[in-house]
N, C-alpha and C. Protein backbone atom coordinates (compact mmCIF):
# COMPACT_ATOMS: atom_id res chain seq x y z
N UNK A 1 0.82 -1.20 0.00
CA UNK A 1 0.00 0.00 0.00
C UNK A 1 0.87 1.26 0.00
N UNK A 2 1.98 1.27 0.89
CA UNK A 2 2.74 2.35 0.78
C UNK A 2 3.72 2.37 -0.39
N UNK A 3 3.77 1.66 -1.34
CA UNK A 3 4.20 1.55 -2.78
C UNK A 3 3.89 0.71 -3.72
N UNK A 4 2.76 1.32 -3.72
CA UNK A 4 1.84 0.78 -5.34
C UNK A 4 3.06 0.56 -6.68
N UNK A 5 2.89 -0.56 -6.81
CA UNK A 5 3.87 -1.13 -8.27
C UNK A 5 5.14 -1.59 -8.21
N UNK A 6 4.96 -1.45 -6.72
CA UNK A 6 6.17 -2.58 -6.46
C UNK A 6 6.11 -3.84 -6.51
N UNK A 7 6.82 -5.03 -6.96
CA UNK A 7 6.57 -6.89 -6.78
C UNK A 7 7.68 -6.77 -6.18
N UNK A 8 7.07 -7.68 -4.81
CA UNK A 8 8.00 -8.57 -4.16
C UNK A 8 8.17 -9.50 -4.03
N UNK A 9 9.54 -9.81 -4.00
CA UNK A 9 9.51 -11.31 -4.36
C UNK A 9 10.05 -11.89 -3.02
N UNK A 10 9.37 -12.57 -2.27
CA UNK A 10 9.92 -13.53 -0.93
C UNK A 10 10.67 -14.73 -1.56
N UNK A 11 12.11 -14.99 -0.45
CA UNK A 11 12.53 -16.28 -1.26
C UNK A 11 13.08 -16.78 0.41
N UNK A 12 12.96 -18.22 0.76
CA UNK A 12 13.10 -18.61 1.95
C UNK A 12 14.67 -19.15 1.68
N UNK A 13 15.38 -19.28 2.58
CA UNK A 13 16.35 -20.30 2.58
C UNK A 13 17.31 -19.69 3.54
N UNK A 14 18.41 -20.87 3.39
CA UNK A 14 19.84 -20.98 4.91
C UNK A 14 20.29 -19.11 5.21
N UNK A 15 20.30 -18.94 6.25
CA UNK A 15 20.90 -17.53 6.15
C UNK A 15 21.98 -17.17 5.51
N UNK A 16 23.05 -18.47 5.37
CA UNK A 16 24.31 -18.51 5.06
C UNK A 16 24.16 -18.25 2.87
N UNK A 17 23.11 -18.77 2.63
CA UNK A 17 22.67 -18.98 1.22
C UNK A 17 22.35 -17.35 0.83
N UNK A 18 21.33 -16.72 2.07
CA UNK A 18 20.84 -15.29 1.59
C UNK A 18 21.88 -14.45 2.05
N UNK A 19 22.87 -14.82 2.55
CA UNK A 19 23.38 -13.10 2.79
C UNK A 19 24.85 -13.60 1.32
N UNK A 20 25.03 -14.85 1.15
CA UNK A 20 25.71 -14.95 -0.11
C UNK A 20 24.78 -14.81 -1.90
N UNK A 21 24.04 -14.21 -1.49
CA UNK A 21 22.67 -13.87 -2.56
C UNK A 21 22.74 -12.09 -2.66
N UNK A 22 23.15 -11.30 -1.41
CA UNK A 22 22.78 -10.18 -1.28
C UNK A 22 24.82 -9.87 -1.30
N UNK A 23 25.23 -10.27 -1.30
CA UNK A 23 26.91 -10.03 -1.71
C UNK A 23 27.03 -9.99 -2.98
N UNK A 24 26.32 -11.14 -3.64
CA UNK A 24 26.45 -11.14 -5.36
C UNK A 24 25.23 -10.04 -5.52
N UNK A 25 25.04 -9.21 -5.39
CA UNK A 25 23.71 -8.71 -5.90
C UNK A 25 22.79 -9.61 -6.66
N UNK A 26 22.18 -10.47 -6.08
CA UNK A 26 21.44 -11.28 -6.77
C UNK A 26 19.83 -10.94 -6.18
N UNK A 27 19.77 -10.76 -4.74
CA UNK A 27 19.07 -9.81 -4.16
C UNK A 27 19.08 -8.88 -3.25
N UNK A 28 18.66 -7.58 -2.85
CA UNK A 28 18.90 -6.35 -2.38
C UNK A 28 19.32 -7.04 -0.90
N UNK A 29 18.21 -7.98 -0.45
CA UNK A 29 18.01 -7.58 1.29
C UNK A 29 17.86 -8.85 1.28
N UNK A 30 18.18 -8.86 2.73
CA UNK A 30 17.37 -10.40 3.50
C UNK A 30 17.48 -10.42 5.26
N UNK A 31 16.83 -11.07 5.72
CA UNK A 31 16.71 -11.56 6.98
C UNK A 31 17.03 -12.46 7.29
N UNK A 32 18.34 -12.51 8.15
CA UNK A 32 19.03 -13.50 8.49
C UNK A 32 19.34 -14.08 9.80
N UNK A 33 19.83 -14.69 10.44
CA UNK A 33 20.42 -15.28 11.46
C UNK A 33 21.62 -14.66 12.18
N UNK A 34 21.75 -13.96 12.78
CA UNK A 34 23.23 -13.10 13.55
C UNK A 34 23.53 -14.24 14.42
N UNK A 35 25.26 -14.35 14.34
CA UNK A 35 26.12 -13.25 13.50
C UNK A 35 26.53 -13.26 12.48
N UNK A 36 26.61 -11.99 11.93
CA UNK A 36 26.72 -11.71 10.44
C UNK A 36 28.24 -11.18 10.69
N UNK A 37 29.63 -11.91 9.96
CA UNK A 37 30.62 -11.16 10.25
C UNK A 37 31.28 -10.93 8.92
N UNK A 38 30.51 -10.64 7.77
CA UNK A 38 31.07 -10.13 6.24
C UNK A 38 31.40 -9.25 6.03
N UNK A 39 32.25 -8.62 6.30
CA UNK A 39 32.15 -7.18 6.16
C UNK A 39 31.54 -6.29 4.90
N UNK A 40 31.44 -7.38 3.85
CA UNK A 40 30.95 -6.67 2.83
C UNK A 40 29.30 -6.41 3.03
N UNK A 41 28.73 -6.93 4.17
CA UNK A 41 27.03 -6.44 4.39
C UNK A 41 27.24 -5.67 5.51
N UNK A 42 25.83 -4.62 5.41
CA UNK A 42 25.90 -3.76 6.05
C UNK A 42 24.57 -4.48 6.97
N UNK A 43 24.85 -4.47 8.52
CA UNK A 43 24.05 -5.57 9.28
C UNK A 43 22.64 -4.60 10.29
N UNK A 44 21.62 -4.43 10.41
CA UNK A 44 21.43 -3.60 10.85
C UNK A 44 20.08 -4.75 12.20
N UNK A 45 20.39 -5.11 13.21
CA UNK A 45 19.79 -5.74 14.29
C UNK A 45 18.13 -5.71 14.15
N UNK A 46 17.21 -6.81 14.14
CA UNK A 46 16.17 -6.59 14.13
C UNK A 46 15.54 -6.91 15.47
N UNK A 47 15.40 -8.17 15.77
CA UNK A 47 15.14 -8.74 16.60
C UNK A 47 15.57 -10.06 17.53
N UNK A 48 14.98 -10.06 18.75
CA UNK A 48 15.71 -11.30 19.24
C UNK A 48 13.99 -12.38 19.43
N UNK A 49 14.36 -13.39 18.78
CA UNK A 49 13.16 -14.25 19.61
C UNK A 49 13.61 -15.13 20.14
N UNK A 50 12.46 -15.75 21.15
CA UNK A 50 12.87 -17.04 22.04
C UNK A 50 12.83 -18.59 21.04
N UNK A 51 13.72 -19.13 21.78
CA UNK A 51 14.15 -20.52 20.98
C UNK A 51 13.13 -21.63 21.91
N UNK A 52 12.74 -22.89 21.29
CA UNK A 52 11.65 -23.39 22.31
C UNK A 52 12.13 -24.68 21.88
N UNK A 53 11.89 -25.51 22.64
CA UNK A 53 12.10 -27.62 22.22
C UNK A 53 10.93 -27.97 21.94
N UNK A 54 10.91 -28.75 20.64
CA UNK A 54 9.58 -28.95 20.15
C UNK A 54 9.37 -30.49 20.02
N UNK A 55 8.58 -31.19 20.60
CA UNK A 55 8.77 -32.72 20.99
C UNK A 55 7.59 -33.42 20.30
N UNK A 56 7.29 -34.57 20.55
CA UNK A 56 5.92 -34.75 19.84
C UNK A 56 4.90 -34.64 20.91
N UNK A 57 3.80 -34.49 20.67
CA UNK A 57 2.37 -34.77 21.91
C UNK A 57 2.71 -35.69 22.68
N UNK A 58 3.27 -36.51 22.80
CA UNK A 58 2.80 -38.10 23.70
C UNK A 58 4.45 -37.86 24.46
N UNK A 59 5.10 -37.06 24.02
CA UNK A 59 6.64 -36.99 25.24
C UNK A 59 6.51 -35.67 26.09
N UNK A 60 6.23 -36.33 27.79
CA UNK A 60 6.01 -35.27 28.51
C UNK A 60 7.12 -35.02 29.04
N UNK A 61 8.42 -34.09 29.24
CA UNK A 61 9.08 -33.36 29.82
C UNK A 61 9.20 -32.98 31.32
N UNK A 62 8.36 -32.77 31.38
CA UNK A 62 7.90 -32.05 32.94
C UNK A 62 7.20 -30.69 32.55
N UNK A 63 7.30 -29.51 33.72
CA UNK A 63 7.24 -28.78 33.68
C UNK A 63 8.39 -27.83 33.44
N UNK A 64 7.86 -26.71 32.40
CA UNK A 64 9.45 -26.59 31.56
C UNK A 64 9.53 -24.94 32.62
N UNK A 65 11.00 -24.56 32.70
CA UNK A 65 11.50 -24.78 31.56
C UNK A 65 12.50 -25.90 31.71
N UNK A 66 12.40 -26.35 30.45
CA UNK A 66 13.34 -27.77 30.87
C UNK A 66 14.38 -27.73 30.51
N UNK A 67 15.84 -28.67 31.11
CA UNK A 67 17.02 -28.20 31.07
C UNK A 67 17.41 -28.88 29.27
N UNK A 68 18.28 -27.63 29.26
CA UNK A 68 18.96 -28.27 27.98
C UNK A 68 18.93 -29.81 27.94
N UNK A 69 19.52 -29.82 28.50
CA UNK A 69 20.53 -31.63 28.21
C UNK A 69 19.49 -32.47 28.01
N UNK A 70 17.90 -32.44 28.81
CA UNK A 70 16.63 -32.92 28.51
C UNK A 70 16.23 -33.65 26.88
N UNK A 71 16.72 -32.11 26.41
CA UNK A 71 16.40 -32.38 24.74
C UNK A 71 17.32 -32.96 24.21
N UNK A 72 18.99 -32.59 24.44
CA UNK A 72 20.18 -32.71 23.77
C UNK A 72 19.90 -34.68 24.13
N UNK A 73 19.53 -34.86 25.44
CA UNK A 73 19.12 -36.90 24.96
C UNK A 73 18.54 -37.08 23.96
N UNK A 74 17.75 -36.65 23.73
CA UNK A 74 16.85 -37.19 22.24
C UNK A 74 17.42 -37.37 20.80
N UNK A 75 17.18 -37.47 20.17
CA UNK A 75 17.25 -38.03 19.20
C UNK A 75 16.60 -36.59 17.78
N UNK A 76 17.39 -35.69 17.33
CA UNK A 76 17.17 -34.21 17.48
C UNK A 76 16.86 -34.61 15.42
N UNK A 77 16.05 -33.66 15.35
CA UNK A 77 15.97 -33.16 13.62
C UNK A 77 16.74 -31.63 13.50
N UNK A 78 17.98 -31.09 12.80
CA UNK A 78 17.81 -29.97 13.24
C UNK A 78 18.44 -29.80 11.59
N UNK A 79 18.88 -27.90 11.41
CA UNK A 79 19.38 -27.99 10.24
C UNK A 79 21.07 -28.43 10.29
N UNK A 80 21.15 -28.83 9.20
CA UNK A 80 22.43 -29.10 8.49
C UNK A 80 23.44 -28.30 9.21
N UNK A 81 25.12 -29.34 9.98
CA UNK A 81 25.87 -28.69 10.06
C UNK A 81 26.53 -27.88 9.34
N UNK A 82 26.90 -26.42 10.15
CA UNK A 82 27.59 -24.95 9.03
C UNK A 82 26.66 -23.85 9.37
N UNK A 83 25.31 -24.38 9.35
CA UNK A 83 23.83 -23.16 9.33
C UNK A 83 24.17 -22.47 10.86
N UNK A 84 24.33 -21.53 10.07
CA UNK A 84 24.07 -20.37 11.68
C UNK A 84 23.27 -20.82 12.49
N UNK A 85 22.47 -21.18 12.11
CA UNK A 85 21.46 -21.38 13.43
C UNK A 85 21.75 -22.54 14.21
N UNK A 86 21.86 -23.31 13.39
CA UNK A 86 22.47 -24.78 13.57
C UNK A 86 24.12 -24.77 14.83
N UNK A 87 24.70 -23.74 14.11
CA UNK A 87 26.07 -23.45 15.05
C UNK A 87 25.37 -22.80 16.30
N UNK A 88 24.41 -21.84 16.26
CA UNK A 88 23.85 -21.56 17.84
C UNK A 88 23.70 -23.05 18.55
N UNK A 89 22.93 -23.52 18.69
CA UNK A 89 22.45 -24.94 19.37
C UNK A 89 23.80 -25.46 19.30
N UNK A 90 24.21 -26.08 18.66
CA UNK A 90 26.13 -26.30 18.55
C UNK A 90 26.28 -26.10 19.70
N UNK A 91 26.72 -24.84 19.70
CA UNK A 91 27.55 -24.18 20.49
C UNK A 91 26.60 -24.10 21.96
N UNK A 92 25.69 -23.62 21.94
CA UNK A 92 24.80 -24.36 23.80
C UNK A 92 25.04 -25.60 24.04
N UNK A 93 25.35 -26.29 23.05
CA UNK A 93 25.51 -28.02 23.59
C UNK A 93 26.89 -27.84 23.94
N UNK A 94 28.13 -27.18 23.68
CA UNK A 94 29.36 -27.46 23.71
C UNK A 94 29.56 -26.42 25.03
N UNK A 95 28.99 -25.64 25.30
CA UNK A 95 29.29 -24.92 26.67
C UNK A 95 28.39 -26.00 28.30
N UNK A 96 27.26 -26.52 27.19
CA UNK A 96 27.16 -27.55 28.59
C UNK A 96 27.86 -28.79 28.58
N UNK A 97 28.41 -29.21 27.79
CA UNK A 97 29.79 -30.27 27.30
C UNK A 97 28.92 -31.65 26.87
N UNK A 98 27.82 -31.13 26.21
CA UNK A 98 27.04 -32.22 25.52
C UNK A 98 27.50 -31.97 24.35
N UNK A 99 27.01 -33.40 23.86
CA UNK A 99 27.12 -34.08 22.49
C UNK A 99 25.77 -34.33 21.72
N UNK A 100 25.02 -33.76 20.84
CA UNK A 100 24.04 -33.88 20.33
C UNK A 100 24.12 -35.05 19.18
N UNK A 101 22.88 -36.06 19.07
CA UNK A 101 22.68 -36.47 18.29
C UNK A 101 21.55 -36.22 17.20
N UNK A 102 21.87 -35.84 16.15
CA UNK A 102 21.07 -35.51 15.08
C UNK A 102 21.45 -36.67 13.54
N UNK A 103 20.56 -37.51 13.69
CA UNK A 103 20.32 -38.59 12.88
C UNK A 103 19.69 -37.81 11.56
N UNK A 104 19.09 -36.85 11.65
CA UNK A 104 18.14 -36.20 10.27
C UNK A 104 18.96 -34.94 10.47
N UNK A 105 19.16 -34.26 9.16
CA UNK A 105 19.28 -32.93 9.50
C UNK A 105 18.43 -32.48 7.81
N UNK A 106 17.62 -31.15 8.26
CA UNK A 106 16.48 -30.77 7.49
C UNK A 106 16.82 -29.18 7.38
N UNK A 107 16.92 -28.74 6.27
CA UNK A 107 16.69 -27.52 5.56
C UNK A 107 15.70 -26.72 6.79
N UNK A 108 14.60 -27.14 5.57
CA UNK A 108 13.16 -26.30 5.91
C UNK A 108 12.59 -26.41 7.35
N UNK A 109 12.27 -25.51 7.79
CA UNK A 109 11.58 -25.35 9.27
C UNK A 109 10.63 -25.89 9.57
N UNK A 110 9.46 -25.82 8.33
CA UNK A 110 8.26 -26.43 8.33
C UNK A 110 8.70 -28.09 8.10
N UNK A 111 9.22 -28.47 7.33
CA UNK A 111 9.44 -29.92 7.36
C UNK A 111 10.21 -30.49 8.81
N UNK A 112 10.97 -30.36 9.50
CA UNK A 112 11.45 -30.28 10.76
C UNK A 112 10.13 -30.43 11.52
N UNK A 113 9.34 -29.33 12.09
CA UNK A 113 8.12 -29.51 12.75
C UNK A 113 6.80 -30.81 12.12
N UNK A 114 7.15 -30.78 10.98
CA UNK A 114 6.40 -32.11 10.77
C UNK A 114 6.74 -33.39 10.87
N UNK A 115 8.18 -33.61 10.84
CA UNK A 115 9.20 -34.68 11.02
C UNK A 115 8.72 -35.52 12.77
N UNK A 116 8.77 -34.09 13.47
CA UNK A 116 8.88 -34.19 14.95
C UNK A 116 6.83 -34.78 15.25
N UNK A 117 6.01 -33.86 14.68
CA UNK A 117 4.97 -34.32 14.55
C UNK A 117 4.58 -35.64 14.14
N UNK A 118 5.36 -36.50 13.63
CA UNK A 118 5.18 -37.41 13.09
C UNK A 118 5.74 -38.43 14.11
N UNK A 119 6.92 -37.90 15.17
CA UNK A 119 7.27 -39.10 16.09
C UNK A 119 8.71 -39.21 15.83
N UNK A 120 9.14 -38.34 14.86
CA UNK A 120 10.44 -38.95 14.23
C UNK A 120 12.03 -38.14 15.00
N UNK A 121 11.38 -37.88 15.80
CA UNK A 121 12.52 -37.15 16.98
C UNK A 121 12.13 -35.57 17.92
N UNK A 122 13.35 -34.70 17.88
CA UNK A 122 12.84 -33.54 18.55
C UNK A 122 12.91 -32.82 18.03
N UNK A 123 13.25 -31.53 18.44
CA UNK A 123 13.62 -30.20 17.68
C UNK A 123 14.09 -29.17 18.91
N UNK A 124 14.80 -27.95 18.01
CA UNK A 124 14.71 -26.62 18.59
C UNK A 124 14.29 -25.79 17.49
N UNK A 125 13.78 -25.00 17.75
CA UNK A 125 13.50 -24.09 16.60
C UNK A 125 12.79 -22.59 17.37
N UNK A 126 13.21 -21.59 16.24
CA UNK A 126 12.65 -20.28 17.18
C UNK A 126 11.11 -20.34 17.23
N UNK A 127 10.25 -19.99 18.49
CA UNK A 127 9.23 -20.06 18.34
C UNK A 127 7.80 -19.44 17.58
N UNK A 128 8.69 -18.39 16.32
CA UNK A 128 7.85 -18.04 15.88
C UNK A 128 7.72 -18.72 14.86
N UNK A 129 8.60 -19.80 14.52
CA UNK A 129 8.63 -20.97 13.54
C UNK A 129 8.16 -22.27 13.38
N UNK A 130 7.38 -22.36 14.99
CA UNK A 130 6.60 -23.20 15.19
C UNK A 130 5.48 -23.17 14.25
N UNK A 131 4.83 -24.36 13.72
CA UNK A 131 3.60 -24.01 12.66
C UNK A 131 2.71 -23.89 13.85
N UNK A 132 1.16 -23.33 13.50
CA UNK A 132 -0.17 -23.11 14.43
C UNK A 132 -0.77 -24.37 14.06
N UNK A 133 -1.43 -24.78 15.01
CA UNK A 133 -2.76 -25.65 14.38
C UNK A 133 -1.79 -27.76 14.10
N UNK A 134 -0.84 -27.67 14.65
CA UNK A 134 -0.07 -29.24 14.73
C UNK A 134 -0.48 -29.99 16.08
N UNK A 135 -1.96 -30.80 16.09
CA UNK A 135 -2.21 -30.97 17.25
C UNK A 135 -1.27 -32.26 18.46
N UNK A 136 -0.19 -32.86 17.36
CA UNK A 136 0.29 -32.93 17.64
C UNK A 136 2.00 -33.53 18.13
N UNK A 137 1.68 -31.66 18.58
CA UNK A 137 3.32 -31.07 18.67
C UNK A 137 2.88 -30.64 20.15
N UNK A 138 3.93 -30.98 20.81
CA UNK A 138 4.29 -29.88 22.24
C UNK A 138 5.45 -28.75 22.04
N UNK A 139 4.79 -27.81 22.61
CA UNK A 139 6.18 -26.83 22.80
C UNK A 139 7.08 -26.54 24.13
N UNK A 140 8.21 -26.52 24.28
CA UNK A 140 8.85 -26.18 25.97
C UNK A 140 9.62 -25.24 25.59
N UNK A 141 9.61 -24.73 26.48
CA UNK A 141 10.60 -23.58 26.99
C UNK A 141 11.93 -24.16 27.67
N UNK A 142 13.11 -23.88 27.19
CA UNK A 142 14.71 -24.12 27.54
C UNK A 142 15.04 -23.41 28.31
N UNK A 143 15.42 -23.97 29.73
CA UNK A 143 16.08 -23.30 30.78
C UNK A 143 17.46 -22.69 30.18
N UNK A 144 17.69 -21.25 30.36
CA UNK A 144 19.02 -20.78 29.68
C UNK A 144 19.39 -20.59 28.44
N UNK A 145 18.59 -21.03 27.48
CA UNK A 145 18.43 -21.05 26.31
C UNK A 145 18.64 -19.46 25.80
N UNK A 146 19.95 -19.30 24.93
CA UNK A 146 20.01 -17.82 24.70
C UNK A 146 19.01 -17.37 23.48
N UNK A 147 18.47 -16.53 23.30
CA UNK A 147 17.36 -16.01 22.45
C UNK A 147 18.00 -15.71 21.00
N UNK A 148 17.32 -16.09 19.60
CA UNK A 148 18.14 -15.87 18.37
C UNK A 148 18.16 -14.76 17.61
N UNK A 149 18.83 -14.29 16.74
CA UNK A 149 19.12 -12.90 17.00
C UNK A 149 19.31 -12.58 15.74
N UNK A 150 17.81 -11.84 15.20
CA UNK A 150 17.73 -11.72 13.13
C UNK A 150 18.50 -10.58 13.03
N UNK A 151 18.72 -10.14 11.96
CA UNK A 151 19.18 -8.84 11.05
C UNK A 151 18.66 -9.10 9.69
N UNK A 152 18.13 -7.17 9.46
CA UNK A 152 18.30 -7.06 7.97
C UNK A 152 19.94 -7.02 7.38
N UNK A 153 20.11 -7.59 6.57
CA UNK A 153 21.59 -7.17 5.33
C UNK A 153 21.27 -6.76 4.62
N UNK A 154 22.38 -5.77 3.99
CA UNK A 154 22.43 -5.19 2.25
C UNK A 154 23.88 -5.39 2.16
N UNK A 155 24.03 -5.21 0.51
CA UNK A 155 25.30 -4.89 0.24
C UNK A 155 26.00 -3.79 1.11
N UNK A 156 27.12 -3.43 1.45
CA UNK A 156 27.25 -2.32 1.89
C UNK A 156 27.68 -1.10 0.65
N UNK A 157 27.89 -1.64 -0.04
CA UNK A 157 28.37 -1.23 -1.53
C UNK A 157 26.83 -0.46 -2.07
N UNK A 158 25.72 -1.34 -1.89
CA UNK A 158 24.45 -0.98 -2.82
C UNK A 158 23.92 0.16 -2.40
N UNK A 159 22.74 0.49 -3.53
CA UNK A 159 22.44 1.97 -4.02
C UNK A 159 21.03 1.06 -3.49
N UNK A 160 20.10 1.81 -2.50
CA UNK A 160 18.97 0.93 -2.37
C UNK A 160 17.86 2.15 -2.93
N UNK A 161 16.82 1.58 -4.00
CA UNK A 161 15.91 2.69 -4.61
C UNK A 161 14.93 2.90 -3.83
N UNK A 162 14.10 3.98 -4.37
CA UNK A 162 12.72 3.50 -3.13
C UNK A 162 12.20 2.80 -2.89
N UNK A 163 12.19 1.76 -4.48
CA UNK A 163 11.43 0.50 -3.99
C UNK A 163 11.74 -0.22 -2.80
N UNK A 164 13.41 -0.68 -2.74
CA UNK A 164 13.69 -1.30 -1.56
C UNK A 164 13.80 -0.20 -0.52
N UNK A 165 13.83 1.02 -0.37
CA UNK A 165 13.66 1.54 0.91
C UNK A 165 12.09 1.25 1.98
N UNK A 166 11.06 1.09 0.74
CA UNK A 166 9.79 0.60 1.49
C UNK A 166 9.76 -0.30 1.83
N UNK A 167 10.47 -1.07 1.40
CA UNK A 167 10.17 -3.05 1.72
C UNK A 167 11.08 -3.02 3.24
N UNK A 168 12.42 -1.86 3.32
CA UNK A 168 13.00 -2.09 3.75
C UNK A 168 12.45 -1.39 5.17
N UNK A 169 11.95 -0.26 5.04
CA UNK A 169 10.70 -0.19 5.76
C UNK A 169 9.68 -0.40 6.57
N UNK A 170 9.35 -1.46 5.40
CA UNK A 170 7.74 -2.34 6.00
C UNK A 170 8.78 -3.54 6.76
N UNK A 171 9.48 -4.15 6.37
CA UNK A 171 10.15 -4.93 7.32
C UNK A 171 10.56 -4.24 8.66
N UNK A 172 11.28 -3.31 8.81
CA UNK A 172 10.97 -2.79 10.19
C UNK A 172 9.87 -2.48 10.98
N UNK A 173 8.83 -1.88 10.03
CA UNK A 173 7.21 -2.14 10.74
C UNK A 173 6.56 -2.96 11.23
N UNK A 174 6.82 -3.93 10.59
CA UNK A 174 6.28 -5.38 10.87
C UNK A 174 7.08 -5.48 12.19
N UNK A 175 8.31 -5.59 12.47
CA UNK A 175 9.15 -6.16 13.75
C UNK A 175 8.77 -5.22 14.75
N UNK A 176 8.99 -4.13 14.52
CA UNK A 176 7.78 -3.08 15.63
C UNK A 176 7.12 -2.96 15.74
N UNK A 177 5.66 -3.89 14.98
CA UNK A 177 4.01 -4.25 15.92
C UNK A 177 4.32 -5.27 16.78
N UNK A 178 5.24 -6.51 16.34
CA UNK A 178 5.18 -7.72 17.15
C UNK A 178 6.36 -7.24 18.24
């Protein structure tokens, strides 16, 4: 609405994939996973959300929040070692001197939460990535669990037009209603 004739084009994927998309100018912007240490993007902090363990219905936990190591037993779906996000959880398992086992490792977020829905292990994932309406999925809350931490990128090099100044914009709008 605030720029009639603009197309946008949404494209999902690894943070590590989009901020090497927005280096080649292949696209202006993206939302990624911090930390961002390229110097060739210019990183600008959006938000932090909470990270949650996502189990199937029929595995009760306790009352959460439940300790790391709880989940790190299981038998985990998570993404592919290298993925930023993937190195967060990493790295909480290696400061509590666990060893995670991840038998699956899955791209997509939504396939992950259905994996786990299905019985086929656990998860972590940020909780706004949880799907709605999976009756059943449980969600917990991680004792200590540090919170994950988006950014917009651009080139630092790029000329951004108005088009992308609105998008770039409405993406900050959006993170300042929620």
């Amino acid at each position: 609405q605030r720029a009639p004739g603009v197309h946008l084009r949404i494209n999902e994927g690894a943070s590590e994939r989009l901020a090497a998309e927005v280096v080649a100018h292949e696209v202006t912007m993206a939302v990624v996973t911090e930390p961002i240490l390229d110097a060739r993007l210019a990183v600008e902090h959006l938000l932090e959300e909470d990270l949650v363990g996502l189990v199937p219905g029929n595995v009760d936990l306790g009352p959460g929040p439940v300790p790391f190591s709880a989940l790190a037993a299981m038998s985990l779906i998570l993404p592919p070692a290298g993925n930023p996000f993937r190195l967060e959880i990493d790295e909480v398992a290696a400061a509590h001197g666990l060893t995670l086992s991840v038998p699956v490792e899955v791209e997509g977020v939504r396939l992950i939460a259905d994996l786990v829905a299905a019985g086929r292990g656990a998860s972590i994932l940020p909780e706004t990535a949880v799907p709605p309406g999976l009756s059943t999925l449980r969600t917990v809350s991680i004792a200590g669990m540090p919170p994950r931490r988006l950014a917009l990128v651009t080139a630092r090099a790029a000329y951004l037009s108005l088009a992308d100044r609105a998008v770039r914009d409405s993406v900050r709008r959006l993170v300042n209603a929620h």
